[in-house]
C-alpha atoms as a PDB file:
ATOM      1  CA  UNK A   1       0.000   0.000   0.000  1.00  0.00           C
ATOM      2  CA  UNK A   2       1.419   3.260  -0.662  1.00  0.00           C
ATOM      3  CA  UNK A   3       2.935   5.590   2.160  1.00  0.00           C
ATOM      4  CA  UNK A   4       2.160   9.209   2.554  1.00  0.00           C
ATOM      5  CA  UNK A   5       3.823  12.212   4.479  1.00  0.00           C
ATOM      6  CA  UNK A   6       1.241  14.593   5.739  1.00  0.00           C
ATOM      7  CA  UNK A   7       1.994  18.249   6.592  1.00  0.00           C
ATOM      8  CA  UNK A   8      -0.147  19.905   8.300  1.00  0.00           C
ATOM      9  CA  UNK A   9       0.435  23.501   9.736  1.00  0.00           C
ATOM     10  CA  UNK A  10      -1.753  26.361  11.100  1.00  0.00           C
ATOM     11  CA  UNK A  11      -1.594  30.222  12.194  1.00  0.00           C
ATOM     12  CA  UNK A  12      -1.013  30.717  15.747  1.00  0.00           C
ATOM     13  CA  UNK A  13      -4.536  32.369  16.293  1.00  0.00           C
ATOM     14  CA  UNK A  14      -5.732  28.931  15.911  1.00  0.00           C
ATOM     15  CA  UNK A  15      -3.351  26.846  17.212  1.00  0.00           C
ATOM     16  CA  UNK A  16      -4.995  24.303  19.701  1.00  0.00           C
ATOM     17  CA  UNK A  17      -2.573  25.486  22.697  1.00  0.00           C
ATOM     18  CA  UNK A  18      -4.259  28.760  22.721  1.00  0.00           C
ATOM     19  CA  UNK A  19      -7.324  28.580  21.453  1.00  0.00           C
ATOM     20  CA  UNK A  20     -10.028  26.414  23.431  1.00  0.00           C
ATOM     21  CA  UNK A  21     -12.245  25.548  20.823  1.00  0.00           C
ATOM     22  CA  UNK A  22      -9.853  24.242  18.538  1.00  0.00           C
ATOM     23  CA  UNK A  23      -8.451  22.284  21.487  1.00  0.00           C
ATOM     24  CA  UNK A  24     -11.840  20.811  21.632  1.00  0.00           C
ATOM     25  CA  UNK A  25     -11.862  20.002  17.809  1.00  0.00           C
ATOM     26  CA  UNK A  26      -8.119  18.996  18.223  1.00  0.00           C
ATOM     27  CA  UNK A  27      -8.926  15.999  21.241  1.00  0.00           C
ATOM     28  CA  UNK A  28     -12.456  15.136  19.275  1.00  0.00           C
ATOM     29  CA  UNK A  29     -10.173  14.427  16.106  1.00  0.00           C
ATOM     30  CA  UNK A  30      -6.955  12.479  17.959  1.00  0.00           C
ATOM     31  CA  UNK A  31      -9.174  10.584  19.941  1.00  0.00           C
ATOM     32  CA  UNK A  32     -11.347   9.487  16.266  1.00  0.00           C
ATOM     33  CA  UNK A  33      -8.379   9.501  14.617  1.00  0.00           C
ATOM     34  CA  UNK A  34      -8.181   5.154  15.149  1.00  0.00           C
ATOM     35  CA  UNK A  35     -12.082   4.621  14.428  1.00  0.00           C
ATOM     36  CA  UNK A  36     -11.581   7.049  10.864  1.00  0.00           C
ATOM     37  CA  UNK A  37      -8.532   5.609   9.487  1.00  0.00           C
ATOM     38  CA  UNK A  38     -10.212   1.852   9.816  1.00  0.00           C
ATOM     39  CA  UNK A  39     -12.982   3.379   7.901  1.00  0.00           C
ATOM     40  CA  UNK A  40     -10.994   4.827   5.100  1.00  0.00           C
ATOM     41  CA  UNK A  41      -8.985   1.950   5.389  1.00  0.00           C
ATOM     42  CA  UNK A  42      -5.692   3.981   6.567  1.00  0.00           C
ATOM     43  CA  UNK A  43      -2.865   3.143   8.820  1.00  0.00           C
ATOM     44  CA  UNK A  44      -1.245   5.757  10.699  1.00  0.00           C
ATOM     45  CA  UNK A  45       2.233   4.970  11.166  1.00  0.00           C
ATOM     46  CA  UNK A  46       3.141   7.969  13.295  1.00  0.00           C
ATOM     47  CA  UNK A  47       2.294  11.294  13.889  1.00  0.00           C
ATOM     48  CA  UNK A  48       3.992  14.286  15.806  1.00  0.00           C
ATOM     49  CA  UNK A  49       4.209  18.068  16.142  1.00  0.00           C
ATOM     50  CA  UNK A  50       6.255  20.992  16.432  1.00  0.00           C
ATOM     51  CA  UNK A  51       4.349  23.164  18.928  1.00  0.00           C
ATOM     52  CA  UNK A  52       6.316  26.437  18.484  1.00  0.00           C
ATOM     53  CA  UNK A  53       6.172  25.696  14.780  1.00  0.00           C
ATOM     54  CA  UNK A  54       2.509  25.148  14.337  1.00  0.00           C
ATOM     55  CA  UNK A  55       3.337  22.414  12.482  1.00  0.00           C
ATOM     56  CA  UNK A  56       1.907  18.836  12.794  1.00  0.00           C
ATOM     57  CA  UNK A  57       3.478  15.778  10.713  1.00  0.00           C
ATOM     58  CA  UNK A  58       1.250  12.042   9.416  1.00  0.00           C
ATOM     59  CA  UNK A  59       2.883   9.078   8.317  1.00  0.00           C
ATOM     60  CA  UNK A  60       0.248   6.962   6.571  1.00  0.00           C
ATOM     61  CA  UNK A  61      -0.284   4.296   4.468  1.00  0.00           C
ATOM     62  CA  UNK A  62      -3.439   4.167   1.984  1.00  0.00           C
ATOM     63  CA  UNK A  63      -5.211   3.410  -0.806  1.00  0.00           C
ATOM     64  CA  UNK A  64      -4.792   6.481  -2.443  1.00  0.00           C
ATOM     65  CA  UNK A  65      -4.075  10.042  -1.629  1.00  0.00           C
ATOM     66  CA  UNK A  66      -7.560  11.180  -1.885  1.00  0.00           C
ATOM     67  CA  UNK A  67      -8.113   8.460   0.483  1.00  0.00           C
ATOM     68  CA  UNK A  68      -6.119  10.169   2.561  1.00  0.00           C
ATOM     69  CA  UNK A  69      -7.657  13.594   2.232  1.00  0.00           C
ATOM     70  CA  UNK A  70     -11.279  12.317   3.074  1.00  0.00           C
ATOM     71  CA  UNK A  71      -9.702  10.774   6.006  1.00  0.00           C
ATOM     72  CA  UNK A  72      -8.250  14.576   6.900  1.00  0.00           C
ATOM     73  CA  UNK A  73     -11.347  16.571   6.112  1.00  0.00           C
ATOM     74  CA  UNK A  74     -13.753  13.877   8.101  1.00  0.00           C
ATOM     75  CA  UNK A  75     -11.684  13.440  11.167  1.00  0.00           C
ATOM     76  CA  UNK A  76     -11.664  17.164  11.467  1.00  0.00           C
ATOM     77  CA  UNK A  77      -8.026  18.231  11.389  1.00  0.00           C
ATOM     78  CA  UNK A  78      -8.554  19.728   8.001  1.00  0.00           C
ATOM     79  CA  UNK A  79     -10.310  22.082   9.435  1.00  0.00           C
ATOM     80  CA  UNK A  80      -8.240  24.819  10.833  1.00  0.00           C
ATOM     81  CA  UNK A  81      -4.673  23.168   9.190  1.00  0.00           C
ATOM     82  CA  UNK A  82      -3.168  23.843   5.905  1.00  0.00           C
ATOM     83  CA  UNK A  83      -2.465  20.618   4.703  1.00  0.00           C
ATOM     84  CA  UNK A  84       0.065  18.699   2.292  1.00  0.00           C
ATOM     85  CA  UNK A  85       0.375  15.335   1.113  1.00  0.00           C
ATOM     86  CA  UNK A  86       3.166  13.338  -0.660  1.00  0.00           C
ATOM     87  CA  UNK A  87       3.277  10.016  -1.868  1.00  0.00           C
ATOM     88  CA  UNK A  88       6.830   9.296  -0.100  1.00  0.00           C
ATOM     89  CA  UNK A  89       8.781   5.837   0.366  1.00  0.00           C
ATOM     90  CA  UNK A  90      10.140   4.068   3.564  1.00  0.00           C
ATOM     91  CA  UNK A  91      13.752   4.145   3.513  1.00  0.00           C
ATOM     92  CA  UNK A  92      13.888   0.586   4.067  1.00  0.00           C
ATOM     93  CA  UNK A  93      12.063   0.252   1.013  1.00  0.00           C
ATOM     94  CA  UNK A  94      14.615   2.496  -0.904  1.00  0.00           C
ATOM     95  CA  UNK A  95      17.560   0.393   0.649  1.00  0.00           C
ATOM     96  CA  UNK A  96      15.770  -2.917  -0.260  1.00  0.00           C
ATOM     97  CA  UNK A  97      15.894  -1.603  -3.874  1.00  0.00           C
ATOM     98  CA  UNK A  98      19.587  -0.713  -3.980  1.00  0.00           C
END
């Protein structure tokens, strides 16, 4: 299944540390986050942020990248983010090829 590195970063006006309603959208979507990939048939491989940098990072596998952004849009994150996508490889993949 194909891997994909998602970028997601935001304004600090509506960054979930200082504004409480986004928080609220923020824990709804982390804690759905499970539930929605199984629907859209995704498997997130990680996921972290840079606080100070507004920035919040997906590794996923999926079907397809638009699989990926209805998985985005419906668990909510796509809603105050900026988000990119790229179909990447794993490294071990790349080394595997060499």
């Amino acid at each position: 299944m194909p891997t994909f590195a998602v970028n997601m970063k935001h304004p600090p006006e509506s960054c979930p540390m200082f504004d409480a309603e986004v928080r609220k959208r923020f824990k709804e979507a982390i804690a759905r986050r499970q539930e929605v990939a199984a629907k859209h048939e995704i498997k997130v491989l990680s996921g972290c942020t840079s606080i100070l940098e507004h920035l919040i990072l997906f590794v996923v596998e999926a079907p397809s990248q638009v699989t990926v952004e209805d998985y985005f849009i419906e668990v909510g994150l796509a809603s105050w983010n900026n988000i990119e996508i790229k179909q990447v490889r794993l490294v071990e993949d790349v080394l595997r090829t060499l």
